[in-house]
Protein backbone atom coordinates (compact mmCIF):
# COMPACT_ATOMS: atom_id res chain seq x y z
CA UNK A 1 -18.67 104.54 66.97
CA UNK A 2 -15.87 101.86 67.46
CA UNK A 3 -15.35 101.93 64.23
CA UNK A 4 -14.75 105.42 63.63
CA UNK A 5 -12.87 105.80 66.33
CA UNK A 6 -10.43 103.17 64.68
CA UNK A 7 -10.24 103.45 61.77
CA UNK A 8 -10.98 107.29 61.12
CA UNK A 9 -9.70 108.25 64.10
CA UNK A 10 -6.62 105.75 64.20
CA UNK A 11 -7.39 105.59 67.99
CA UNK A 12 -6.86 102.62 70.39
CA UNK A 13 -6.17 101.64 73.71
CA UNK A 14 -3.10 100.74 73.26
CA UNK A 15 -0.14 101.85 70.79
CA UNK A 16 2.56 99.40 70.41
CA UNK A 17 5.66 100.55 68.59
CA UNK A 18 7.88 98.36 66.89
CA UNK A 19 6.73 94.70 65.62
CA UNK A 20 9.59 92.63 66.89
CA UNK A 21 9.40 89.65 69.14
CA UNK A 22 8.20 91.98 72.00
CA UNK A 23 6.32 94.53 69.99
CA UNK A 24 4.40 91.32 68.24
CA UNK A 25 3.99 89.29 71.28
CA UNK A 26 2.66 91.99 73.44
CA UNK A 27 0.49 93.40 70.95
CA UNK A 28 -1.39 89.96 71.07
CA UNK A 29 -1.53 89.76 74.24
CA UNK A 30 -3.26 92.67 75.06
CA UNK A 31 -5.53 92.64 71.48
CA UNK A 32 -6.62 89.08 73.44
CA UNK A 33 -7.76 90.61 76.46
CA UNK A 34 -9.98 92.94 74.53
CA UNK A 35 -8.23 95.96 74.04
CA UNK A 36 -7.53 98.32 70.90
CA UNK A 37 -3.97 97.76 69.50
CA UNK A 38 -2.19 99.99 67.16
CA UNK A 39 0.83 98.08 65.88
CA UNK A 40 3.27 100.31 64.63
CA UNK A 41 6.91 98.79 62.46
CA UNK A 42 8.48 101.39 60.36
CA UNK A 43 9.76 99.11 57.82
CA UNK A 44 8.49 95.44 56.76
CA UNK A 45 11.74 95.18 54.38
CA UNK A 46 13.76 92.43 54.88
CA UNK A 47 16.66 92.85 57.61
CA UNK A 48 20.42 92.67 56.14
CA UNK A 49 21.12 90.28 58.92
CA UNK A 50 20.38 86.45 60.16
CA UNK A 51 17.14 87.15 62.18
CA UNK A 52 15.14 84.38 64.49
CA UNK A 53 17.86 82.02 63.15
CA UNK A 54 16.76 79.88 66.68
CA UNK A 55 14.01 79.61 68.70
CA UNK A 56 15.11 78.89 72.47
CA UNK A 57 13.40 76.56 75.01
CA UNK A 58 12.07 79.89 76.93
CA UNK A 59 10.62 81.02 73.61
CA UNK A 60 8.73 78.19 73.18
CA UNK A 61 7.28 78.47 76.60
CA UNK A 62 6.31 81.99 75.93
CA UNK A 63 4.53 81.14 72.51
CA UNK A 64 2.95 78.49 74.82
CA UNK A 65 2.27 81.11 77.75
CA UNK A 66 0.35 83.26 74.59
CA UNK A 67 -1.57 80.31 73.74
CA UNK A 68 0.55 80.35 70.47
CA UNK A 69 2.00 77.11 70.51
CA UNK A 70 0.25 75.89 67.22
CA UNK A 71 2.98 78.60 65.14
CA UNK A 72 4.93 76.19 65.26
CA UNK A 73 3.31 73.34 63.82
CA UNK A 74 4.25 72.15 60.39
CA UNK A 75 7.61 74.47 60.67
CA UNK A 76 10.47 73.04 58.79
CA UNK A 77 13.02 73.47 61.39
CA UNK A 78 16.02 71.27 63.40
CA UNK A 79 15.80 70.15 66.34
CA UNK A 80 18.41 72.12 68.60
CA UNK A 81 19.52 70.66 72.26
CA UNK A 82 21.81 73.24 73.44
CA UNK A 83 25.36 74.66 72.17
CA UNK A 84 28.37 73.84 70.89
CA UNK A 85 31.38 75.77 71.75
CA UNK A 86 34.84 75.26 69.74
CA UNK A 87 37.76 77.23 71.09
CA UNK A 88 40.89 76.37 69.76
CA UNK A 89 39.75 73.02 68.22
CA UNK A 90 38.18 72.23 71.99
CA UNK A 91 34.76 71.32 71.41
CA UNK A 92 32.38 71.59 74.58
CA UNK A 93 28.82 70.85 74.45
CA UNK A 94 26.47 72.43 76.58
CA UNK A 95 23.33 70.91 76.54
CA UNK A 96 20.25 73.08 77.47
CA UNK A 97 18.56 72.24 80.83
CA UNK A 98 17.05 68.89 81.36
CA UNK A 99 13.10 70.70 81.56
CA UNK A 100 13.79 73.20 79.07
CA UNK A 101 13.02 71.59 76.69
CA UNK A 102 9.45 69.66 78.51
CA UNK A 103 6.99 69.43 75.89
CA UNK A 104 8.85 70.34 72.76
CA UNK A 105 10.83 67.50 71.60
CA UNK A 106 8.12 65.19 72.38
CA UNK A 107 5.71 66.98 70.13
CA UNK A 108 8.07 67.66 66.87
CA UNK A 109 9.27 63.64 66.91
């Protein structure tokens, strides 16, 4: 019966629409707690712009918060500690929060 209604049907609990960061993220989230997700992206083409160029201290936390954590093992990716803003040949660094980075540079040395 669960079947049909799936994949006959195309019915679920839950209909996400759009597989961004969100769309993806939340999709998991509630496909983990048992539900039936729909993921809907109306194109899979490659976008014209830089994309996920950088993955911030908060994002990390929230692939850890997902129980995710292991995407990003074996990732061939530098290590990034904050900003760097040039204005006028001024540079100022801004480094990201002392705990926002807990966890994550310990693990990818």
């Amino acid at each position: 019966a669960e079947f049909v209604r799936r994949e006959v049907h195309h019915e679920a609990d839950v209909v996400v629409v759009g597989a961004g960061i969100f769309g993806c993220a939340i999709a998991w989230a509630l496909g983990n707690q048992g539900r039936s997700v729909i993921l809907l992206e109306k194109s899979l083409k490659e976008p014209d712009r830089i994309v996920g160029e950088l993955l911030q201290p908060g994002g990390v936390q929230a692939l850890e918060k997902l129980g995710l954590r292991d995407c990003l093992d074996e990732i061939d990716a530098i290590k990034v500690f904050g900003y760097d803003v040039i204005y006028y040949g001024d540079e100022v660094r801004i480094p990201y929060p002392m705990d926002a980075n807990d966890g994550f540079n310990e693990k990818r040395s």
